[in-house]
Protein backbone atom coordinates (compact mmCIF):
# COMPACT_ATOMS: atom_id res chain seq x y z
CA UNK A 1 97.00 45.36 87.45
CA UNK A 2 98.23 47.44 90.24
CA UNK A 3 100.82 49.23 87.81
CA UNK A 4 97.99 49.98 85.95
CA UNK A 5 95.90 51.36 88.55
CA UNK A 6 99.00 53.14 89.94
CA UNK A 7 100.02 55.05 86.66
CA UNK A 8 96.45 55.82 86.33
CA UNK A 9 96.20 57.52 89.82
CA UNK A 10 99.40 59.37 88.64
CA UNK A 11 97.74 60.75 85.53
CA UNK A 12 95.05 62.12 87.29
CA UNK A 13 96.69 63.72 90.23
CA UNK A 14 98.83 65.02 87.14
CA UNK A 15 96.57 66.37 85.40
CA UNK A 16 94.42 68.04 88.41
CA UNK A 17 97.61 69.64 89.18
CA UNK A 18 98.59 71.51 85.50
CA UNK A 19 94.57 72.28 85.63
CA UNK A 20 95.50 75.41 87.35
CA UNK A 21 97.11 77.01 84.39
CA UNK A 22 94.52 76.08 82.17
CA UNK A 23 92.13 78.23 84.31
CA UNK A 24 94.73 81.22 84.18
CA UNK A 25 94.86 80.85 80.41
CA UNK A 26 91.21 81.18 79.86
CA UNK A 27 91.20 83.86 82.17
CA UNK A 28 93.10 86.09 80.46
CA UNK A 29 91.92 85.05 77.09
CA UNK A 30 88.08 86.01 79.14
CA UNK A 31 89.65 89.33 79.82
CA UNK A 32 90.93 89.99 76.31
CA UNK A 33 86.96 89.36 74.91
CA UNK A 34 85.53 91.63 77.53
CA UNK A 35 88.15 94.58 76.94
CA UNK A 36 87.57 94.14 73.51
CA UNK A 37 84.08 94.55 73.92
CA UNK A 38 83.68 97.50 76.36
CA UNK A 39 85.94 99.42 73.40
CA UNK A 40 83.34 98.09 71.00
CA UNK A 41 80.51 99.59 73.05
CA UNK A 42 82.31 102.71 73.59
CA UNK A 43 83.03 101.91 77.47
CA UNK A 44 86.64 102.35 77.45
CA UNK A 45 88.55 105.10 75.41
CA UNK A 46 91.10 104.21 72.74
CA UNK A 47 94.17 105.56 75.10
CA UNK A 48 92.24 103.00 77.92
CA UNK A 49 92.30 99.85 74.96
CA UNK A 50 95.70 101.08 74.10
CA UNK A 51 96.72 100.10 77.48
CA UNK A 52 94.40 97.29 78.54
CA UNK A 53 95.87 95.41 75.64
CA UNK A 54 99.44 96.48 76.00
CA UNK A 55 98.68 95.03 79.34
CA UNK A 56 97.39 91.97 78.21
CA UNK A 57 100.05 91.58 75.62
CA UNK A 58 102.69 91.67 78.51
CA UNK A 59 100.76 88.83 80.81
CA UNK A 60 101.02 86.61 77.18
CA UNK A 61 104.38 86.96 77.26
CA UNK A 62 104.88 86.14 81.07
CA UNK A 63 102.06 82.67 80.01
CA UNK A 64 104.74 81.87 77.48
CA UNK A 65 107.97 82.03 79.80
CA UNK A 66 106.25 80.23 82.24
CA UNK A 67 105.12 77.83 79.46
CA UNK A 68 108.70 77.34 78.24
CA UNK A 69 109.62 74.31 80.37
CA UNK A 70 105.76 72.83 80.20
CA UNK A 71 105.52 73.02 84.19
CA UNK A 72 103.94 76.27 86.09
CA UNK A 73 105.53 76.83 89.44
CA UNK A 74 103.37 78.04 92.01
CA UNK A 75 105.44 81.56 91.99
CA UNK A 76 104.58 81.37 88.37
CA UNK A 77 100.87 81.28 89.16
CA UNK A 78 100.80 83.88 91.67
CA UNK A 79 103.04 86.15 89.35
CA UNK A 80 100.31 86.02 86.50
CA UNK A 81 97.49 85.45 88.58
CA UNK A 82 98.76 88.63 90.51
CA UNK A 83 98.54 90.50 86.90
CA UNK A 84 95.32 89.59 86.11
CA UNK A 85 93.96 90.80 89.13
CA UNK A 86 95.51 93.93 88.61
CA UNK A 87 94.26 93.97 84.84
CA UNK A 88 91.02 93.31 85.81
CA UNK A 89 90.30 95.92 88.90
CA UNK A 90 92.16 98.45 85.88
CA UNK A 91 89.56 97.47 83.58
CA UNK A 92 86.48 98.15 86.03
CA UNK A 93 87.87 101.67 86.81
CA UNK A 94 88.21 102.26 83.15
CA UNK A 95 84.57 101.30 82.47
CA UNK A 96 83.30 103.11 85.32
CA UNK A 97 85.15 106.74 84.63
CA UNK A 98 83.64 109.71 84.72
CA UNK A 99 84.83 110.86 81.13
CA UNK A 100 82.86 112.17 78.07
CA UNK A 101 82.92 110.20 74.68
């Protein structure tokens, strides 16, 4: 019974722990609808989506290296959470430029 209860503890603390890339994944996937959006309602330019989504493209491929070995280190979380912090201020001062459409 204690085994039980033991291995169960385990899971959980396991699974709390590889929660954190989960949030980072849907995070970026959040940030891929809203880009796609603000180019749908004319809030970005093409040259800005161009970008944005080059951008995104390149924190999908830093996900999958750090998904390689099926355990995020926490200098693999700050290193992505890092870019989409930066992705997401870059997004705001596209949508709030001063340019003509």
């Amino acid at each position: 019974m204690k085994k039980i209860i033991y291995a169960l503890l385990l899971f959980i603390s396991f699974s709390a722990f590889a929660g954190g890339d989960r949030d980072l994944i849907r995070q970026q996937e959040k940030q891929e609808k809203i880009i796609r959006a603000a180019y749908k309602r004319h809030k970005v330019t093409e040259q800005e989506y161009r970008k944005l989504m080059a951008e995104q493209k390149t924190i999908k491929r830093y996900m999958d290296l750090a998904d390689a070995d099926h355990v995020w280190s926490p200098a693999e979380k700050n290193r992505i959470k890092g870019k989409l912090d930066r992705a997401e201020h870059r997004l705001v001062r596209y949508k709030n430029n001063s340019e003509v459409y």
